[in-house]
Each structure stands twice: as structure tokens, then as C-alpha cells.
Protein backbone atom coordinates (compact mmCIF):
# COMPACT_ATOMS: atom_id res chain seq x y z
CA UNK A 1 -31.83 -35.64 19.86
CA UNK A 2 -31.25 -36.96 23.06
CA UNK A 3 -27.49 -37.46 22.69
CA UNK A 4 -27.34 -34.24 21.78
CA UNK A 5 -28.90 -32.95 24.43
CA UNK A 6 -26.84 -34.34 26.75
CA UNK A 7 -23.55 -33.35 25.16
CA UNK A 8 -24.82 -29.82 25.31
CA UNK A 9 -25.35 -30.10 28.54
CA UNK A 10 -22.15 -31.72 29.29
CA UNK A 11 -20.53 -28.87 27.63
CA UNK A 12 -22.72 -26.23 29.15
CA UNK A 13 -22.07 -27.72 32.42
CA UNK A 14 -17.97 -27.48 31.55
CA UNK A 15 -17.90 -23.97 30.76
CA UNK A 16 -20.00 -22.86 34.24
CA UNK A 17 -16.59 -25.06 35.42
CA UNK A 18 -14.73 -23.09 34.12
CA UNK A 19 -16.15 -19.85 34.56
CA UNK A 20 -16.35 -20.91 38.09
CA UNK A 21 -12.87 -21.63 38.10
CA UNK A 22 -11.85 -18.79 36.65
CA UNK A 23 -13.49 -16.27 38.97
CA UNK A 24 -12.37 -17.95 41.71
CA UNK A 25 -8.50 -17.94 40.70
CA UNK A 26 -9.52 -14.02 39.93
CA UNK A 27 -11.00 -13.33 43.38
CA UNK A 28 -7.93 -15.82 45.35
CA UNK A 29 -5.32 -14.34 43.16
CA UNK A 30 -5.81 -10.60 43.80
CA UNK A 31 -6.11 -9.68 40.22
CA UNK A 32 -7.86 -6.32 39.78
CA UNK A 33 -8.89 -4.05 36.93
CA UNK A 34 -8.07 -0.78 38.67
CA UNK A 35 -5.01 1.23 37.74
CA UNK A 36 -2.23 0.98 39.71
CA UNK A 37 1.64 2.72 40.52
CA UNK A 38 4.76 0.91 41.58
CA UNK A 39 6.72 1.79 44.55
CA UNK A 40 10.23 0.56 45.28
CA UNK A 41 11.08 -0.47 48.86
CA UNK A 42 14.55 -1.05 49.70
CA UNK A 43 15.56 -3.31 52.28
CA UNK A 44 18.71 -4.56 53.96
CA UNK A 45 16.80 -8.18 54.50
CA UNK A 46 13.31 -8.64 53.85
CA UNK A 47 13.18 -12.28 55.34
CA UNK A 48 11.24 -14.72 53.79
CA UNK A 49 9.29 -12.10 51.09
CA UNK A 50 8.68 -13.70 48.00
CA UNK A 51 6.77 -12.43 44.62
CA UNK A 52 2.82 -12.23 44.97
CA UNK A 53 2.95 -11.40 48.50
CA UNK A 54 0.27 -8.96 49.23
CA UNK A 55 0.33 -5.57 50.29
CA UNK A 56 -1.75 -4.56 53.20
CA UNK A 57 -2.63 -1.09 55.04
CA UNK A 58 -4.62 -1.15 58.33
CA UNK A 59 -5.27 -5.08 57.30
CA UNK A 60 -6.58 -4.02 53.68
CA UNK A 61 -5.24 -5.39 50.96
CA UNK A 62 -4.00 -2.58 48.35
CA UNK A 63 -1.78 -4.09 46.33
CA UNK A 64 1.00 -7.44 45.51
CA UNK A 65 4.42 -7.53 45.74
CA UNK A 66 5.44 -7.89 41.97
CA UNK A 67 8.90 -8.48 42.08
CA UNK A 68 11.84 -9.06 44.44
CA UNK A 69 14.91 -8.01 43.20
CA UNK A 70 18.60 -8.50 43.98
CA UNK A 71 20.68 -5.33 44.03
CA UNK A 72 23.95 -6.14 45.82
CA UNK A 73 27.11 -4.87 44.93
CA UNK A 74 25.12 -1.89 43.26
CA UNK A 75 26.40 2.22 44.29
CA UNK A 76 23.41 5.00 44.90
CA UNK A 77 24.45 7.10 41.64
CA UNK A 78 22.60 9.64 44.65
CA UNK A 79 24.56 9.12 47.59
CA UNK A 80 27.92 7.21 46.19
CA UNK A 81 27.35 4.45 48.74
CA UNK A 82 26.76 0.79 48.92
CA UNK A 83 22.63 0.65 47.76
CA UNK A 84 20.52 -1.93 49.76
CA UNK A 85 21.15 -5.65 48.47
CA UNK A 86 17.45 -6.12 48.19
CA UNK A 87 14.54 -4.29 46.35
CA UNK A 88 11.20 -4.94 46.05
CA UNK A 89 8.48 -3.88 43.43
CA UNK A 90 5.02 -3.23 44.98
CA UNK A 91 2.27 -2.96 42.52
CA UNK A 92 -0.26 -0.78 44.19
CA UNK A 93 -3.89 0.61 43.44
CA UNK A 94 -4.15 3.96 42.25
CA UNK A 95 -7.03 4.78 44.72
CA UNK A 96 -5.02 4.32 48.21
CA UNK A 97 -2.15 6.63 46.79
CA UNK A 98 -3.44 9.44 49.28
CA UNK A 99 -2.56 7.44 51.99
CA UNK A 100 0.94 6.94 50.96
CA UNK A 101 3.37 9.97 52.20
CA UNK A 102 6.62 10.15 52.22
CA UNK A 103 6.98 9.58 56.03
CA UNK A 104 5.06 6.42 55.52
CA UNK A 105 7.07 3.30 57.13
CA UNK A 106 7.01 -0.39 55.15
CA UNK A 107 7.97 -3.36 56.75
CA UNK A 108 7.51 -6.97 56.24
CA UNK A 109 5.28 -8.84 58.79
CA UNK A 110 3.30 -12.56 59.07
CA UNK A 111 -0.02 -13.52 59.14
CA UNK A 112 0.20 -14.78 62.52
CA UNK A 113 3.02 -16.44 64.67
CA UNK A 114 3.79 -18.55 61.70
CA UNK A 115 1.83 -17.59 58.86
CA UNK A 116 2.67 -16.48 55.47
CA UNK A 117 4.85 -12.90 55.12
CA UNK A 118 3.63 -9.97 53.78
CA UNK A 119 4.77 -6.42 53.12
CA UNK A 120 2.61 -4.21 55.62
CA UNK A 121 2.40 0.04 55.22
CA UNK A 122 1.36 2.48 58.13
CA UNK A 123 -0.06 5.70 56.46
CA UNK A 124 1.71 8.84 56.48
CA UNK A 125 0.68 12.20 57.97
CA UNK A 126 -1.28 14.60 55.73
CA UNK A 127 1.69 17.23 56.05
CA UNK A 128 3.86 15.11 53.98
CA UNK A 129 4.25 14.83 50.21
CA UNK A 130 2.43 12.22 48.19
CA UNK A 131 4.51 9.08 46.58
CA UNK A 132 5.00 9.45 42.95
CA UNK A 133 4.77 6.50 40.70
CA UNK A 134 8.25 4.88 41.01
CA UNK A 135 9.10 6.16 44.15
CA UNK A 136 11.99 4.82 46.11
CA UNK A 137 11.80 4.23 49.72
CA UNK A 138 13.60 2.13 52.04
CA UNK A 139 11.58 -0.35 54.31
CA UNK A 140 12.21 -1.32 57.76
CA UNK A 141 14.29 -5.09 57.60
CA UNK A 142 12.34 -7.66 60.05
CA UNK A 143 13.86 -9.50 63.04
CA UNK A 144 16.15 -12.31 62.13
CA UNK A 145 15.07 -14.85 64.50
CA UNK A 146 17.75 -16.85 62.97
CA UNK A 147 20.33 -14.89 63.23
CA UNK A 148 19.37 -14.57 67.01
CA UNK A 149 19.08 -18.13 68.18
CA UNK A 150 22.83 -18.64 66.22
CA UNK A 151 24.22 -16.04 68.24
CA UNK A 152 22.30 -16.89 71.48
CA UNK A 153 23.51 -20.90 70.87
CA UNK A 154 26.67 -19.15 70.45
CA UNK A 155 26.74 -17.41 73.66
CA UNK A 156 25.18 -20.60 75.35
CA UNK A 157 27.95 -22.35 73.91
CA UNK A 158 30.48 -19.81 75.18
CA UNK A 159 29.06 -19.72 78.53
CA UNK A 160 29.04 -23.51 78.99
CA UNK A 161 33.41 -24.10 77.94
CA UNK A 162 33.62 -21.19 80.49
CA UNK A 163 31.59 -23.46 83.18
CA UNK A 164 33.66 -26.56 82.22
CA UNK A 165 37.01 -24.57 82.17
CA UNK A 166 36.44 -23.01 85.60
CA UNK A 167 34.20 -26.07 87.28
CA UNK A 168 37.05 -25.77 90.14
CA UNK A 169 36.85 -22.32 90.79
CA UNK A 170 33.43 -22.03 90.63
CA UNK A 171 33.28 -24.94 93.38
CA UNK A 172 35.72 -23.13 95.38
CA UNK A 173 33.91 -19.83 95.09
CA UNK A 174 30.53 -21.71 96.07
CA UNK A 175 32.27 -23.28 98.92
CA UNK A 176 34.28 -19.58 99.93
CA UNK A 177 30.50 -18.75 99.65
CA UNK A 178 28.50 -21.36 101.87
CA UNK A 179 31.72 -20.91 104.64
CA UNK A 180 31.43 -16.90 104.44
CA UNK A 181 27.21 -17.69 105.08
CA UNK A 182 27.60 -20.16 107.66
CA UNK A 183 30.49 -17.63 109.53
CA UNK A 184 28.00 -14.83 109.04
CA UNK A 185 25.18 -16.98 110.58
CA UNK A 186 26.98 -18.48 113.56
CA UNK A 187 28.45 -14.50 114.13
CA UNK A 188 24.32 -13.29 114.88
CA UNK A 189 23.86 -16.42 117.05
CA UNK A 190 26.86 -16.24 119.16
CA UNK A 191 26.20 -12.15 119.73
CA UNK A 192 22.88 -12.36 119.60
CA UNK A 193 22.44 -10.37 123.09
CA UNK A 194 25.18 -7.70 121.76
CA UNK A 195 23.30 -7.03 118.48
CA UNK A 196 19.67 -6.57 120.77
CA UNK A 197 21.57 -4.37 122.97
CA UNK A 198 22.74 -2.55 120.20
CA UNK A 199 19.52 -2.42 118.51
CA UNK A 200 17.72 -1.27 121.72
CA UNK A 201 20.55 1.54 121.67
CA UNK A 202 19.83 2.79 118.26
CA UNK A 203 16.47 2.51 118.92
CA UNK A 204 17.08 4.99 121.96
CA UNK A 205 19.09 6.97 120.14
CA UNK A 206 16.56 7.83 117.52
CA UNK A 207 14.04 8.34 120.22
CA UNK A 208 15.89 11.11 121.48
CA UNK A 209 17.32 12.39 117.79
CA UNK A 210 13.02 12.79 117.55
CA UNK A 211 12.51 14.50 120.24
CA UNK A 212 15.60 17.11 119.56
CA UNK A 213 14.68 17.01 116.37
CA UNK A 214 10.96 18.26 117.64
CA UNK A 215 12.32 20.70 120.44
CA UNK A 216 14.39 22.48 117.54
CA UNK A 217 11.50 22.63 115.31
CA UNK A 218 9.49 24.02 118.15
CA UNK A 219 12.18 26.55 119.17
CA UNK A 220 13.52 27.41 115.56
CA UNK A 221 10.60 27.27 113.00
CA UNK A 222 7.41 27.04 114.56
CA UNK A 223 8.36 28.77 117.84
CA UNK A 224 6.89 32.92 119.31
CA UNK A 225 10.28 34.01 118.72
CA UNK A 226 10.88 33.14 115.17
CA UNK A 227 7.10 34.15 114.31
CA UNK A 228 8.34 37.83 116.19
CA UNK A 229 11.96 37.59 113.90
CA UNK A 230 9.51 36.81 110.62
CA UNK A 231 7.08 39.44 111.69
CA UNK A 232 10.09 42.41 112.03
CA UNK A 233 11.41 40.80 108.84
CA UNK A 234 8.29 41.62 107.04
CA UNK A 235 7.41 45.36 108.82
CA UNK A 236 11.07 46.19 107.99
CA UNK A 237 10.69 44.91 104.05
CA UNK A 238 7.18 46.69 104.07
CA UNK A 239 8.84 50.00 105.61
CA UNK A 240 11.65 49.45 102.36
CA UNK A 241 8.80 49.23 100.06
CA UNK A 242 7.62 52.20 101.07
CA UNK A 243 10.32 54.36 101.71
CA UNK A 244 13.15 52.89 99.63
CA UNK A 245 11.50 54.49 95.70
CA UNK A 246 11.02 57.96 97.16
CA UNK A 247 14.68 57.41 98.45
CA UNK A 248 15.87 56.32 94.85
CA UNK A 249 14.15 59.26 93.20
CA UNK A 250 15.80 61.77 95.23
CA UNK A 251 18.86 60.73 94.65
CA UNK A 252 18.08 60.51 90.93
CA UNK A 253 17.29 64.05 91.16
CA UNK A 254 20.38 64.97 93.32
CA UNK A 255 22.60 63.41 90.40
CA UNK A 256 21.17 64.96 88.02
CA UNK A 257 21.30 68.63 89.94
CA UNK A 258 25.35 67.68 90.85
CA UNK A 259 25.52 66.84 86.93
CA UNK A 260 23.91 70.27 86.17
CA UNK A 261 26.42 71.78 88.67
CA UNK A 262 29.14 69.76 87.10
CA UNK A 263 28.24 71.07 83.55
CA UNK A 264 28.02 74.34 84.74
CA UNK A 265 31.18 75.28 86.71
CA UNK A 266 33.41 72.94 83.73
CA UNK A 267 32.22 75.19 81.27
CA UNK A 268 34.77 77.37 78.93
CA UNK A 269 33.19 80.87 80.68
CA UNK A 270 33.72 79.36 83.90
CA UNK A 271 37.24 77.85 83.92
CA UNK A 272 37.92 81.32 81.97
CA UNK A 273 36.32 82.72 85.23
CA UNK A 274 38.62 80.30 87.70
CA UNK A 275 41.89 81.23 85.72
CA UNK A 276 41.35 84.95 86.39
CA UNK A 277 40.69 84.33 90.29
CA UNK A 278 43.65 82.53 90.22
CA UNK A 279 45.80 85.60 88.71
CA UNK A 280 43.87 87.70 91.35
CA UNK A 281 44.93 85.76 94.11
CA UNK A 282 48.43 85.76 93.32
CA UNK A 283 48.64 89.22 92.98
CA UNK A 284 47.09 89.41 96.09
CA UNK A 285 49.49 87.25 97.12
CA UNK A 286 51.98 89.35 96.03
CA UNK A 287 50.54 92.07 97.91
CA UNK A 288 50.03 90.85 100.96
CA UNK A 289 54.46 89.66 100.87
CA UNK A 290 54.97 93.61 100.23
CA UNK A 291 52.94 94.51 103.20
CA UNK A 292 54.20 91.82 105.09
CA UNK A 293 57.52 93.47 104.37
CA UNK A 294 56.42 96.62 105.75
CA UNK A 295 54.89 95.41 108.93
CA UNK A 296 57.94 93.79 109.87
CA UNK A 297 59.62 97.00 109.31
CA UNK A 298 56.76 98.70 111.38
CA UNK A 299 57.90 95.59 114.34
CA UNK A 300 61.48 96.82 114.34
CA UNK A 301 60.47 100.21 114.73
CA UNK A 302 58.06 99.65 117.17
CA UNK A 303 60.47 97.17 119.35
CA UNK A 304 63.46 100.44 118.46
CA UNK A 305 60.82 102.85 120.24
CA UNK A 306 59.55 100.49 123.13
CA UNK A 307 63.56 99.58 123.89
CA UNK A 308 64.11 103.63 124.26
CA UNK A 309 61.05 104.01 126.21
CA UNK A 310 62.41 101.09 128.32
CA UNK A 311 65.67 102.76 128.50
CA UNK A 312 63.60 106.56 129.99
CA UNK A 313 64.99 108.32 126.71
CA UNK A 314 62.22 110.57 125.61
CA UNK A 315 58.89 112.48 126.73
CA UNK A 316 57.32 109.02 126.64
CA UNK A 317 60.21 107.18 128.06
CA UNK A 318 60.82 109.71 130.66
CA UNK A 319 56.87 109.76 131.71
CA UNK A 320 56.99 105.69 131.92
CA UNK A 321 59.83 105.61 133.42
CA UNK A 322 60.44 108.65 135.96
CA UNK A 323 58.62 107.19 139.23
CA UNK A 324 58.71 111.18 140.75
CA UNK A 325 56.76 111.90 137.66
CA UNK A 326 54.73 108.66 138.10
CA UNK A 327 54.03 109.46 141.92
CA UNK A 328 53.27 113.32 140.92
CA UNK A 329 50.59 112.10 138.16
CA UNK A 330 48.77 110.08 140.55
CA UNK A 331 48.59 112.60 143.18
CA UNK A 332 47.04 114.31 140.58
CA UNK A 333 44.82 112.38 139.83
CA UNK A 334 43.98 111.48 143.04
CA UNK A 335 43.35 115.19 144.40
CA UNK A 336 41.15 115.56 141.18
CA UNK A 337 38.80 112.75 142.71
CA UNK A 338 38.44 114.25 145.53
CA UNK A 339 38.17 118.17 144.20
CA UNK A 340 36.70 117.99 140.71
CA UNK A 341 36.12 121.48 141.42
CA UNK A 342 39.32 122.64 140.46
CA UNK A 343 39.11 121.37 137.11
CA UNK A 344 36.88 124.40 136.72
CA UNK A 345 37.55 126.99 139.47
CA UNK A 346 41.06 128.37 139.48
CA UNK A 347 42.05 130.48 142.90
């Protein structure tokens, strides 16, 4: 009995081992019981991403990276173009698909400066759709650090065959250099008074710029005069405030009286009206040519009879021109002034 016991401990004490074991491989390895969706993340160069990576959001784990496969050579049957060489198969859990949009952005980052890589996802806005199961998106590649100390040993390496190919011009230039310096410093020293004097003159100079500069402001912007100019300025835009709308509607209205007018007088009764003045006044017109006819007849006649009174032919002619006649008449007249009598007493 008591090397049984001990076997059935020994066995009991195996099997805790192993259960042990077990749950910690469970717990270290990531494996879960809850359901899960795959999402395909295509990438020009995920680095150093290898299957069983994990998947982590805000530093949670959510998932592994199932499978990383090679795609190159491959054509989108979508787009008709080249498809990324490299795809990867996350194996995610059901219960963070919420946070997964379709403006979500995957990229592959460490643990650390040098620690292991993982594929990282930021969480997409609410507005967006949510991921389907076997979704394709394409992930952001990482830095090749690689790559960039090649080309940088590269350009190190270019740099230095230019140094060793142009070691003499480069001394020349760095001696064209230290000469131009040293000219340049014994130049300041050996017109050292010239350069104070001409210092001191600038510094005059801008003395007096400031004080012009402060007489103008004086006179020009802050002076009594421009305050009077600003003051008119405003009265004169105040009087225009005032005056200029009455101004506008008056001549509003006179346009539209002169329009009235306008409609009025071009109207079919009126030109009718215009047309018949215009007959009138021609046959005025025509009258006034006949009677201009006769008066020049009446002229000649008149110039006929003033010619023969001129000449003393006739009563009139003879009493205008007779001066016995003439002298007789004003006697007449003259003993008439002095006698009005007689005009009604006869002896």
C-alpha cells in the first residue's frame, strides 16, 4: 500500500504538471475561446513581421497575426495594377470589431527600441463603416532603417571620393578664404578712424531723419490743421448723408415724370398730332411766300409813288414839294396860333 501510494502521488503530482503547463502555454500563447474575424492588411514591406505576432489597439491585445503571406507578381482583379507583395492575415476577436472602421490605419511597430514587432491598429471614427470579416485593407509599411543607413553610407561614401578628388581645391578655397578674412580684418584696422567717422555720421543722420520724421508727423497727422482738414472732411460727408438721398429721390422722380413725358408726346395720337402741325406750317409757309409776293409789290408801288412825290407830280407831290405852298401853310398855321378865333368867326 505504500508503493502505491506513492505512485499515485507521483502521478497526481504529474498531471498538476501538466495542467500547469498547459495553462500557462494557453495564457503565454494568446489562445482564446472567443470568436473571431480575419482581416487582410496589405503592405508594401512589413519589416521584420512574422506569424504569431500579436495584434494590439491602444496597447490591448485583440488578436495574432495568423499568417504572412507572399503576393508578388499578383494584379488587383479590382484595380488592374501591381497588388502589394506582402499580405498579412490578422485573426481578430469578434468583440473589438466596433472599433475597427474603415478609416482605421495598421502599421507594424516594436515593443520598445529593440523589442519584438507587432502589428498595431488606431481605431476609426464612428462615422465610418464597420470591417467585414475578410476585409482588405492596406497597412502603413514601417521605416527601413536599413535601407537608410545603406543609402546614408552611400552618400558618406560619395561625399568622402568628392573630398579626396578635390583635397586641392578645397585647400585653395580655404586658403582664398583665410586671405579674403585676414584682408577684411587688416581693412577695419587700417580705417578704423574712417569707419567711426562714418558711423558717427549715420548716427547723425538718423538723428535728424527722427526728428523730420517727428516734425512731419506733428505737421501732417497729428497737427491743428489736419484735425481742421479731418473735421471739414467729416461735416462735408455728414452734410452728403443728409442731403445726397433726398437729392437721389428727386431725380428718381424727375426720370420717371421725363419718361411719362416721353411716353406721352411718342405716342401714335401725338406724332399723328405733330404730322398735322407740320402740314399746317407749310401751308403757312406757303402763305406767308404769297404775301411776301404781294408786299414786295406793295414796295415798288410805294417807292413808284414816293419817286413822283419826289419829283412834285401830284396833289401830294406838289404840296411836299411847292415851298410857296409850304411857306403859305405855315403862315397858316401860324396866324391860327395866334387867332384861333377865326377858326370860328368869319368877317
Amino acid at each position: 500500500m505504500s508503493q502505491r501510494s506513492i505512485e499515485v502521488k507521483v502521478g497526481a503530482l504529474i498531471l498538476v504538471a501538466l495542467a500547469l503547463l498547459a495553462g500557462f502555454i494557453v495564457v503565454m500563447g494568446g489562445f482564446t475561446l472567443e470568436p473571431t474575424l480575419t482581416i487582410h492588411v496589405d503592405f508594401e514591406n512589413p519589416g521584420a513581421l512574422q506569424a504569431g505576432a500579436p495584434v494590439r489597439m491602444a496597447g490591448m491585445q485583440i488578436g495574432k497575426v495568423a499568417e504572412v503571406q507572399f503576393r508578388g507578381g499578383e494584379i488587383d482583379s479590382t484595380t488592374q495594377e501591381p497588388a502589394p507583395p506582402i499580405r498579412v492575415v490578422a485573426k481578430l476577436e469578434q468583440r473589438y470589431r466596433k472599433a475597427l472602421r474603415a478609416n482605421s490605419r495598421w502599421y507594424v511597430t516594436t515593443n520598445g527600441l529593440l523589442g519584438e514587432q507587432f502589428l498595431a491598429v488606431e481605431p476609426g471614427t464612428a462615422e465610418q463603416p464597420v470591417l467585414w470579416d475578410g476585409a482588405v485593407v492596406t497597412g502603413v509599411s514601417p521605416p527601413r532603417l536599413d535601407l537608410l543607413l545603406s543609402e546614408s553610407y552611400e552618400l558618406l561614401h560619395k561625399a568622402y571620393a568628392s573630398i579626396s578628388r578635390n583635397e586641392t581645391k578645397i585647400e585653395e578655397t580655404f586658403n582664398g578664404l583665410h586671405s579674403t578674412l585676414k584682408g577684411t580684418g587688416d581693412f577695419f584696422r587700417n580705417n578704423r578712424e574712417k569707419i567711426d567717422a562714418i558711423v558717427s555720421n549715420t548716427e547723425s543722420l538718423t538723428m535728424e531723419a527722427n526728428d523730420t520724421m517727428r516734425e512731419a508727423r506733428e505737421r501732417y497727422v497729428t497737427g491743428p490743421q489736419v484735425d481742421r482738414i479731418l473735421n471739414n472732411v467729416e461735416r462735408a460727408t455728414g452734410t452728403l448723408d443728409r442731403e445726397l438721398p433726398p437729392l437721389v429721390r428727386d431725380g428718381r422722380a424727375v426720370l420717371g415724370d421725363a419718361k411719362k413725358i416721353t411716353g406721352a408726346l411718342s405716342s401714335d395720337d401725338q406724332l399723328e398730332r405733330y404730322r398735322q402741325i407740320t402740314r399746317d406750317v407749310g401751308d403757312a409757309a406757303a402763305t406767308l411766300k404769297g404775301a411776301a409776293t404781294d408786299a414786295k409789290g406793295a414796295v415798288a408801288d410805294t417807292r413808284d409813288v414816293v419817286s413822283r412825290v419826289k419829283r412834285g407830280q401830284g396833289t401830294l407831290g406838289a404840296l411836299v414839294m411847292d415851298e410857296a405852298i409850304y411857306d403859305d401853310l405855315q403862315e397858316l398855321l401860324r396866324d391860327l396860333k395866334h387867332n384861333p378865333w377865326k377858326l370860328f368867326w368869319r368877317e
